[in-house]
N, C-alpha and C. Protein backbone atom coordinates (compact mmCIF):
# COMPACT_ATOMS: atom_id res chain seq x y z
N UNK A 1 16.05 127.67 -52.94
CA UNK A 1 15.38 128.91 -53.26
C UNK A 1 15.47 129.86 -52.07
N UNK A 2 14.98 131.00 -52.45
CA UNK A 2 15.14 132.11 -51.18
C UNK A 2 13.53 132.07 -50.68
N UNK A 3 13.02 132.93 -49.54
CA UNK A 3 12.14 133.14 -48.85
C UNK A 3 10.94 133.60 -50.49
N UNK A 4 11.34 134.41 -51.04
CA UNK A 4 10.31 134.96 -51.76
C UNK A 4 10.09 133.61 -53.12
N UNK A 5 10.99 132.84 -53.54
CA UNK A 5 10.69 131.74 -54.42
C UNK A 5 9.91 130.68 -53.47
N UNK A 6 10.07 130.17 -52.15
CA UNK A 6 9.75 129.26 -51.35
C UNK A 6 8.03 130.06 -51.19
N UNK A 7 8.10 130.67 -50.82
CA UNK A 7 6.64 131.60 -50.21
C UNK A 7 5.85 131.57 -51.69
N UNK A 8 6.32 131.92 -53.29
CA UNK A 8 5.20 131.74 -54.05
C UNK A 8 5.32 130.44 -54.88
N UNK A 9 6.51 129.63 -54.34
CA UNK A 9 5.83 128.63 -54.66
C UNK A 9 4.41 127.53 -54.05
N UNK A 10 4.78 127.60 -52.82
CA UNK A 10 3.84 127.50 -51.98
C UNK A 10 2.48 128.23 -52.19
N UNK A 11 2.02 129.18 -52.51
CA UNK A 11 0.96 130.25 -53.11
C UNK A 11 0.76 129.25 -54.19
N UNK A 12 1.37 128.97 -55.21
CA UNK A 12 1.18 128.58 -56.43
C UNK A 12 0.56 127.05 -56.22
N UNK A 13 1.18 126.19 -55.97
CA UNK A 13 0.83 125.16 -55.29
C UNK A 13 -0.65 124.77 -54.60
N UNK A 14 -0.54 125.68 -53.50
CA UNK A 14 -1.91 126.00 -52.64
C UNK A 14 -3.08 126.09 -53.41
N UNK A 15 -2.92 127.36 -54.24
CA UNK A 15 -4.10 128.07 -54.79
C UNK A 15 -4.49 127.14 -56.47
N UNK A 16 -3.32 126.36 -56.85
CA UNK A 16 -4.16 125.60 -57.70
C UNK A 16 -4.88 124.23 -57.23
N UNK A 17 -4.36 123.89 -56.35
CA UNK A 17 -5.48 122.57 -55.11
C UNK A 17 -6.84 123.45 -55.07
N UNK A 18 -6.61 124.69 -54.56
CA UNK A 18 -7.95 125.31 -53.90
C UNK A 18 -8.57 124.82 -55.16
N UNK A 19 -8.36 125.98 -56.36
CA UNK A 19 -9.05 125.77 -57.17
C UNK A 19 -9.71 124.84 -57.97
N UNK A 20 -8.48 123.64 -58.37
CA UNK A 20 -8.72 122.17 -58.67
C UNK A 20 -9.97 121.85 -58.17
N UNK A 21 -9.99 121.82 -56.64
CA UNK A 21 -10.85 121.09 -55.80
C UNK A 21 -11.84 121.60 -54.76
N UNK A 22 -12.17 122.64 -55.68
CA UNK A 22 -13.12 123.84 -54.68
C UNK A 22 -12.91 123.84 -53.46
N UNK A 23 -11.89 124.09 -52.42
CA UNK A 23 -11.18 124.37 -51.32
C UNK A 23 -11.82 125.74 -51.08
N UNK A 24 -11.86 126.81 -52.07
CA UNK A 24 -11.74 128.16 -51.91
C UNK A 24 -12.66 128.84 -50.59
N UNK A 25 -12.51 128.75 -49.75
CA UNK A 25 -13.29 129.63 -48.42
C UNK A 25 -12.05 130.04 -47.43
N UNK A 26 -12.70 130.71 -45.83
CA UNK A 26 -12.04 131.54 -45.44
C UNK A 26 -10.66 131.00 -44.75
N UNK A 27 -11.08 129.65 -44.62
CA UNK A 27 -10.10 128.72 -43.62
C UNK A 27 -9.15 128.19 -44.16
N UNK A 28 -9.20 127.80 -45.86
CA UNK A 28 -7.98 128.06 -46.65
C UNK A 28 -7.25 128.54 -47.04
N UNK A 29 -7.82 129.80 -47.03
CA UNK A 29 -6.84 131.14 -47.25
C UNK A 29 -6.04 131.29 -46.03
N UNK A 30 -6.84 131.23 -45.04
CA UNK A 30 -5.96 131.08 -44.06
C UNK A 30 -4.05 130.26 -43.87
N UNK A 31 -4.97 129.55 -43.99
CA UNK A 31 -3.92 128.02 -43.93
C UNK A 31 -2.86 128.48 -44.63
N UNK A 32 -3.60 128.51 -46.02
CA UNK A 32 -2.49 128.97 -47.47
C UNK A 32 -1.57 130.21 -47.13
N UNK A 33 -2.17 130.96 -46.63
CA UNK A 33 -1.14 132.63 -45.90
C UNK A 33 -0.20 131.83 -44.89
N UNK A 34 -0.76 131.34 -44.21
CA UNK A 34 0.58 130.75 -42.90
C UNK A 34 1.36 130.02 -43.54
N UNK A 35 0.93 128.80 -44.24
CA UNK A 35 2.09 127.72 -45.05
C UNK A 35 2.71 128.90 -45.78
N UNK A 36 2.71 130.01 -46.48
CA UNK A 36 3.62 130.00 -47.25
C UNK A 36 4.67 130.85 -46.55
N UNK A 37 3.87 131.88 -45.26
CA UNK A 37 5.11 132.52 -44.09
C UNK A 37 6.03 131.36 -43.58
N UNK A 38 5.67 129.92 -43.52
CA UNK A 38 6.37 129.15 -42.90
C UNK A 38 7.42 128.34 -44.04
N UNK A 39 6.80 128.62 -44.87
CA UNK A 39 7.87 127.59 -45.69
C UNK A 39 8.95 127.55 -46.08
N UNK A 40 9.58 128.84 -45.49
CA UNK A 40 11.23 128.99 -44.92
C UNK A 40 11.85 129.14 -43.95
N UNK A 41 10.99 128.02 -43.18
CA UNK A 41 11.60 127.78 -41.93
C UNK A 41 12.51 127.06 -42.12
N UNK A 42 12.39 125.58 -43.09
CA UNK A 42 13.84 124.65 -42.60
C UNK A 42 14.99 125.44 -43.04
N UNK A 43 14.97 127.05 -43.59
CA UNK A 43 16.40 127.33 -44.08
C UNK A 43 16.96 127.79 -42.80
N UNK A 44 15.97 127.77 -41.46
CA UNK A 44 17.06 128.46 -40.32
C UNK A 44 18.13 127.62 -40.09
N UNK A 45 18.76 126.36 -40.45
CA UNK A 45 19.90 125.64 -40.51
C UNK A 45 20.68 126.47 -41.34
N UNK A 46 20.57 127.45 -41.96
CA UNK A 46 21.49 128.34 -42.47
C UNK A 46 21.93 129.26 -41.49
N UNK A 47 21.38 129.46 -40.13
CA UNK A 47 21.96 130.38 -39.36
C UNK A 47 22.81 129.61 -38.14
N UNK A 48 22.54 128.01 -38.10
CA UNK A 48 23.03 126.95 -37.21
C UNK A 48 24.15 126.34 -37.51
N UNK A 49 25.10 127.14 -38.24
CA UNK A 49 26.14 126.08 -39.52
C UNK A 49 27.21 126.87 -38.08
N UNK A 50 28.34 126.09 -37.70
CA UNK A 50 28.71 124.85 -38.56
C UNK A 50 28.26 124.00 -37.72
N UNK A 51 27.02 123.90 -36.78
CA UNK A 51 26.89 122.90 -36.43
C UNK A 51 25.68 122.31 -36.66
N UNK A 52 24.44 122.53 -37.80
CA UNK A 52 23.69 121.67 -37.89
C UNK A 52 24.03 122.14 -39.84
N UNK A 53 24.14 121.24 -40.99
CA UNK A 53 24.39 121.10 -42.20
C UNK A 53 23.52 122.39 -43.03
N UNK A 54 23.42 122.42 -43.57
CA UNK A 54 22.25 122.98 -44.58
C UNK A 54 21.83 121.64 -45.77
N UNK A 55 20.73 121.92 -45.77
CA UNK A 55 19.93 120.60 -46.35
C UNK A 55 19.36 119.39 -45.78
N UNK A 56 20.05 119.43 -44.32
CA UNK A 56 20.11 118.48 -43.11
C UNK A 56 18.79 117.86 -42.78
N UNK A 57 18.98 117.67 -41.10
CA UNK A 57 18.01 117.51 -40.95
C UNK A 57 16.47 118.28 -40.69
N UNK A 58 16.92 119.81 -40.91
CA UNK A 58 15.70 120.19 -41.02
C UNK A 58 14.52 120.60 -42.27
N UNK A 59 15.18 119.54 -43.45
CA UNK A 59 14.85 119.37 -44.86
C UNK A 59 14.24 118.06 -44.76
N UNK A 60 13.66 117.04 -43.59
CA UNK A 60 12.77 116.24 -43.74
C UNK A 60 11.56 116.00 -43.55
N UNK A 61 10.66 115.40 -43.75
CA UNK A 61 9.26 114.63 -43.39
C UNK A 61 9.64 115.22 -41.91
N UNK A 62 10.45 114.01 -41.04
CA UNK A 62 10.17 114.03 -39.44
C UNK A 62 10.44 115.42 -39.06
N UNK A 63 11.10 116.24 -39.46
CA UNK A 63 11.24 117.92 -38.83
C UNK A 63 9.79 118.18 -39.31
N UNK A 64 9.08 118.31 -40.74
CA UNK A 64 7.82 118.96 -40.77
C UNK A 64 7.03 118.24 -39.79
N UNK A 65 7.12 117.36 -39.16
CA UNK A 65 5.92 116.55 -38.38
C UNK A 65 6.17 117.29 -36.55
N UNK A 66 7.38 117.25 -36.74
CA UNK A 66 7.75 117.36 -35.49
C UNK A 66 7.66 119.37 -35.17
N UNK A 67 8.07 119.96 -36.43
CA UNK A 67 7.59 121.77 -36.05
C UNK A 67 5.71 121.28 -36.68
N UNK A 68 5.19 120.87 -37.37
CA UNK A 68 3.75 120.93 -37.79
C UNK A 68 3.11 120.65 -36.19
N UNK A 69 3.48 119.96 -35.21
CA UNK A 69 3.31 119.14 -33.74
C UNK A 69 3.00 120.49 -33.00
N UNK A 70 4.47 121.02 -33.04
CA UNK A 70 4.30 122.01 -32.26
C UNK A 70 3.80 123.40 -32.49
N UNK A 71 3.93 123.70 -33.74
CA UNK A 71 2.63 124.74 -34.16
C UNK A 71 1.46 124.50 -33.74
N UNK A 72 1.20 123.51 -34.24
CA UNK A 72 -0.47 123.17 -33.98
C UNK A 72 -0.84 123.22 -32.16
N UNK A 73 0.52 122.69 -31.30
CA UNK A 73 0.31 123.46 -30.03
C UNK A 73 -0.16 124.72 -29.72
N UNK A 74 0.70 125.62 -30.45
CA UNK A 74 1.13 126.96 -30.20
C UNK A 74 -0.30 127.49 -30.84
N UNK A 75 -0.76 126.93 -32.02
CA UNK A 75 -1.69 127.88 -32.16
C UNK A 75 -3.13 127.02 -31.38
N UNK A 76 -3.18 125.94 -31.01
CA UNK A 76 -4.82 125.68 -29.51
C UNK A 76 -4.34 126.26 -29.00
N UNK A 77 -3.29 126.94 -28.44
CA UNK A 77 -3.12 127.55 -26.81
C UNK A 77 -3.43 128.94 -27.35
N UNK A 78 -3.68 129.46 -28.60
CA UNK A 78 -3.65 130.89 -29.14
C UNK A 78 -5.27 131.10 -28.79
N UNK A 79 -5.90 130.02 -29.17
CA UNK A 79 -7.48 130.12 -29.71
C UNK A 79 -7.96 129.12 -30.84
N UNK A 80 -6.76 128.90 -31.71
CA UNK A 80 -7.11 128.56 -32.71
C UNK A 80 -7.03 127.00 -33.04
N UNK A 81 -7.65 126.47 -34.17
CA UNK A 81 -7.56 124.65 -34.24
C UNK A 81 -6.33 124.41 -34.34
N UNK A 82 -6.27 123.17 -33.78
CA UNK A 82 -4.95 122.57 -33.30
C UNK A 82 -4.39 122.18 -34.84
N UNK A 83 -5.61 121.78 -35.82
CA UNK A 83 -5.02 121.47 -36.78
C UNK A 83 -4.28 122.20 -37.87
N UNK A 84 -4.74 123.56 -37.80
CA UNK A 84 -4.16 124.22 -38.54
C UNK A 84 -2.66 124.90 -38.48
N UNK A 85 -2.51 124.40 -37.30
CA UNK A 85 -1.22 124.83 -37.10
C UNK A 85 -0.28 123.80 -37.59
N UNK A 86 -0.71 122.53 -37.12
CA UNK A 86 -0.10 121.14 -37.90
C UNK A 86 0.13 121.22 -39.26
N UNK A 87 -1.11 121.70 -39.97
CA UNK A 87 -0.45 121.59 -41.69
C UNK A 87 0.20 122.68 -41.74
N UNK A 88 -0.15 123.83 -41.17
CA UNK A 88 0.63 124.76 -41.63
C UNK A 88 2.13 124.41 -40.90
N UNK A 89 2.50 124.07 -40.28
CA UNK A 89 4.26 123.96 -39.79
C UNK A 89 4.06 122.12 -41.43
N UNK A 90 3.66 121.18 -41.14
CA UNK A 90 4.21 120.26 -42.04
C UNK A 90 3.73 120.50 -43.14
N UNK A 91 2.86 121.47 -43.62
CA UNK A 91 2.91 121.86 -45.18
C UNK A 91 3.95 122.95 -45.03
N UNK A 92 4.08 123.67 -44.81
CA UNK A 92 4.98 124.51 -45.12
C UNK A 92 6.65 123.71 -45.47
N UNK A 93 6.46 122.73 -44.67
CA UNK A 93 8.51 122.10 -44.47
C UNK A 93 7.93 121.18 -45.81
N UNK A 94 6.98 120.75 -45.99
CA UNK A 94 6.90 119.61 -47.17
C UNK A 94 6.96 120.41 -48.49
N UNK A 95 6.51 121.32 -48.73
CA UNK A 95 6.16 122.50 -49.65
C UNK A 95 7.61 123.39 -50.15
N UNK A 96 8.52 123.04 -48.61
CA UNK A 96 9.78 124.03 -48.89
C UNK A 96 10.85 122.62 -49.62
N UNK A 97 10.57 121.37 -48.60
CA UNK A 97 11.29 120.33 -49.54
C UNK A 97 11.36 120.41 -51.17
N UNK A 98 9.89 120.19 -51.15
CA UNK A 98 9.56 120.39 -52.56
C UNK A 98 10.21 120.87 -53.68
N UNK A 99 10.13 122.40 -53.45
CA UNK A 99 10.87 123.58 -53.99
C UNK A 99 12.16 122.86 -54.16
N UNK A 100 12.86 122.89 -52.87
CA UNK A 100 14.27 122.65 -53.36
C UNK A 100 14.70 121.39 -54.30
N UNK A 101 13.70 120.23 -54.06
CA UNK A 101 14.12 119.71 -55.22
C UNK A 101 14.42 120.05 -56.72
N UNK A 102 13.88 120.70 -57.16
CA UNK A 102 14.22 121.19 -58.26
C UNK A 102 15.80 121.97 -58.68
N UNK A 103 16.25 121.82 -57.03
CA UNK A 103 17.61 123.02 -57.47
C UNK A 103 18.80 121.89 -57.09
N UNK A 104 19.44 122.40 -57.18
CA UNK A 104 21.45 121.27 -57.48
C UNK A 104 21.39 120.87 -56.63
N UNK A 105 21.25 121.13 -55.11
CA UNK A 105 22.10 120.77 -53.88
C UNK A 105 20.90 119.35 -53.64
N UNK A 106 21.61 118.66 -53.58
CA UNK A 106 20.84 117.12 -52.85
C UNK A 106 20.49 117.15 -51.47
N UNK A 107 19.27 116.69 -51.56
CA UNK A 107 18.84 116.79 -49.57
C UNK A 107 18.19 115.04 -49.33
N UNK A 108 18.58 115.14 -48.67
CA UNK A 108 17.52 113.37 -48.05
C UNK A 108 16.02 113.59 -47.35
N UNK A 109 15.23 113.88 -47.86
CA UNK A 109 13.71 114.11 -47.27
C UNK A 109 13.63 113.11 -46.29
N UNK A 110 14.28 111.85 -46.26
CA UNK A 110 13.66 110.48 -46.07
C UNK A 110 13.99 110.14 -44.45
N UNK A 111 14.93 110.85 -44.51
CA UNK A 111 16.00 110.68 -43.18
C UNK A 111 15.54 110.96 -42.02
N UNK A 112 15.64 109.95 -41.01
CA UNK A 112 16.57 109.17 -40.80
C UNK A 112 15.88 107.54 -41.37
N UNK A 113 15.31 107.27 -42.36
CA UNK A 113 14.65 106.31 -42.76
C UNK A 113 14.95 105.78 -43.66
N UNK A 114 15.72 107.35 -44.72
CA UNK A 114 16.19 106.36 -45.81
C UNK A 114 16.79 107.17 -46.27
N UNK A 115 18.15 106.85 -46.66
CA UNK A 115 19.30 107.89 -46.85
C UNK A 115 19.26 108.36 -48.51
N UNK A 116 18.13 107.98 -49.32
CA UNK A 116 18.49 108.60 -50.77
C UNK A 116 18.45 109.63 -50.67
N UNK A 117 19.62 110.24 -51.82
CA UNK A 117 19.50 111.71 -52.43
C UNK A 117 18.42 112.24 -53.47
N UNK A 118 17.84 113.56 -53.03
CA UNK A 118 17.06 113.54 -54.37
C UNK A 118 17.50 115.07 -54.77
N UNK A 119 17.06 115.15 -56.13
CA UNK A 119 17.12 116.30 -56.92
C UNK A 119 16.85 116.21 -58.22
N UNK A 120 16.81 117.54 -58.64
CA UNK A 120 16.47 117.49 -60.26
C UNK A 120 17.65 117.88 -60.73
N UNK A 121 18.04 119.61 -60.30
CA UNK A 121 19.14 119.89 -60.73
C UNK A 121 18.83 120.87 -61.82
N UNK A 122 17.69 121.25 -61.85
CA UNK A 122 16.54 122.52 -62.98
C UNK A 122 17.59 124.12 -62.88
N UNK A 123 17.54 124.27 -61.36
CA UNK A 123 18.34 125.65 -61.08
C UNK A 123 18.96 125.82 -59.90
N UNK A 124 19.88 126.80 -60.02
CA UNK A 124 20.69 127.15 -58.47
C UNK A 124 19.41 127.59 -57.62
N UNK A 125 19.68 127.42 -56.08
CA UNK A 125 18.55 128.14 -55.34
C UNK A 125 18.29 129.18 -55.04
N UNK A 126 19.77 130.27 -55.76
CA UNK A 126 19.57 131.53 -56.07
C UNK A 126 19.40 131.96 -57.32
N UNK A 127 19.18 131.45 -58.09
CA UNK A 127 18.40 131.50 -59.21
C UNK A 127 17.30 133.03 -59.18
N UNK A 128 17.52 134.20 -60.22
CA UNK A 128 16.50 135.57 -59.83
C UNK A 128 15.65 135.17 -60.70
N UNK A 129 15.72 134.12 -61.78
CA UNK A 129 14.22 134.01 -62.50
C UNK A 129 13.37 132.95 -61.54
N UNK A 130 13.66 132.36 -61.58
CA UNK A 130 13.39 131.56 -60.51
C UNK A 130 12.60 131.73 -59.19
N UNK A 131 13.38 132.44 -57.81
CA UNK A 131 12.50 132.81 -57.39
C UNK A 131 11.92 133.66 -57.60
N UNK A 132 11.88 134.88 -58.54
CA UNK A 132 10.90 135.92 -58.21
C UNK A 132 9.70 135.15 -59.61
N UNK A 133 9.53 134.46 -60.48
CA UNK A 133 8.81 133.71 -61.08
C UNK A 133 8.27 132.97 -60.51
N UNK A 134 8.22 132.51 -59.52
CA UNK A 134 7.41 131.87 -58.29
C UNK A 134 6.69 132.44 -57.61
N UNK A 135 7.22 133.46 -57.34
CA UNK A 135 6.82 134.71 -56.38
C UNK A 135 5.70 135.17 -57.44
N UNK A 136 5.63 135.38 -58.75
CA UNK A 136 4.82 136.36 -59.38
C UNK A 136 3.77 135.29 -59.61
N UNK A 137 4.24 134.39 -60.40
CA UNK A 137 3.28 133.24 -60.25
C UNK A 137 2.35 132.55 -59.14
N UNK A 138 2.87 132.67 -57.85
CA UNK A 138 2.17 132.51 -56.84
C UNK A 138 1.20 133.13 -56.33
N UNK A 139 1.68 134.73 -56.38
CA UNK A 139 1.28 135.88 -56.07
C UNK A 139 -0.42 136.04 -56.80
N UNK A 140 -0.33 135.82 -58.13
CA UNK A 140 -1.35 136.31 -59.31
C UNK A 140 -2.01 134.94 -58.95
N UNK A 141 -1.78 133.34 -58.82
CA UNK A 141 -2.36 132.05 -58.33
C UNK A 141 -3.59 132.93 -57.01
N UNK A 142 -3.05 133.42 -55.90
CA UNK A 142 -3.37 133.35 -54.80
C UNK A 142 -4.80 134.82 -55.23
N UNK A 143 -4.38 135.66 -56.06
CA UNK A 143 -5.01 136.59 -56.21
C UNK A 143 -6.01 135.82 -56.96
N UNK A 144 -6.24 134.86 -57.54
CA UNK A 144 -7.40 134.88 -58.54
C UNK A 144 -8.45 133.90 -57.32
N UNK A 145 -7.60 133.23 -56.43
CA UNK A 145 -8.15 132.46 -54.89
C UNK A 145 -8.92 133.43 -54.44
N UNK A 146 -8.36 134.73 -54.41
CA UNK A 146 -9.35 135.58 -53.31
C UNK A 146 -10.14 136.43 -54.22
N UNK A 147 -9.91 135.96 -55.71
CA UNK A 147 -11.13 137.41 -56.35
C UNK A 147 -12.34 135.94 -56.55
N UNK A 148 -12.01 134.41 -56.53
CA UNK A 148 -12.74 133.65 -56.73
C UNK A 148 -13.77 133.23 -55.21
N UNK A 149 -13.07 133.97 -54.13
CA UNK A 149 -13.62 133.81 -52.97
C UNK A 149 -14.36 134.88 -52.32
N UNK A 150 -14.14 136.20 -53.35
CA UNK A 150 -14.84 137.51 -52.59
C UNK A 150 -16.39 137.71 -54.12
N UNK A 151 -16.33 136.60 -54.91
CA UNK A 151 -17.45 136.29 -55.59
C UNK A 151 -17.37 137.42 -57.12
N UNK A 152 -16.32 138.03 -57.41
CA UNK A 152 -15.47 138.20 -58.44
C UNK A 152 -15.08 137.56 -59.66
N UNK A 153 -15.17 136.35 -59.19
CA UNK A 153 -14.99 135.39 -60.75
C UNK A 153 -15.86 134.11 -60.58
């Protein structure tokens, strides 16, 4: 998927947990805004070709653990909890895995642990219903989060 399918799927995702599970306050929204700016990070292997793959290794578990690590640095040294920087860098890479499963190209989440391929194979990752149906869907998800959090619904 592109930045704007990855970002509301992530929204979409997020904001039905919130809701599911009464999450809804200020520190989720939070979270939920950063995971979904981040959740196209592992595509910067699209600017590293030809020497790191696309789908590679920055499409696993250990990359979200290892950028979730160092966010969560970056943002205690800002001011802010160490933890939120953690989910937000490994939700965001787990959230962007996610997504792409659904589209053709096979990635190994597992790696270096366990070399299966996964996919569905639903749509290309440029797909325009696709991402911007994520995007709208996410978008209107996240909006009913903050009309359910500013005491609106």
């Amino acid at each position: 998927m592109h930045f704007e399918g990855h970002a509301g799927f992530s929204l979409l995702i997020l904001s039905l947990f919130m809701l599911a599970f009464g999450w809804v306050g200020e520190n989720s929204i939070v979270a939920c805004s950063v995971i979904a700016v981040f959740s196209s990070l592992p595509d910067i292997d699209l600017y590293w070709r030809p020497f790191v793959r696309h789908r590679g290794p920055t499409h696993t578990l250990l990359f979200g653990v290892i950028f979730g690590t160092i966010f969560g640095f970056i943002f205690h040294y800002a001011g802010f909890d160490w933890s939120l920087g953690f989910v937000s860098g490994f939700g965001g890479t787990l959230l962007h895995i996610l997504g792409d499963v659904f589209t053709y190209e096979p990635m190994k989440p597992l790696e270096p642990f366990s070399h299966r391929e996964v996919k569905l194979g639903l749509f290309k990752s440029s797909n325009w219903v696709a991402n911007k149906g994520f995007m709208t869907l996410g978008g209107l998800a996240f909006l009913v989060v903050l009309l359910k959090y500013s005491n609106y619904l």
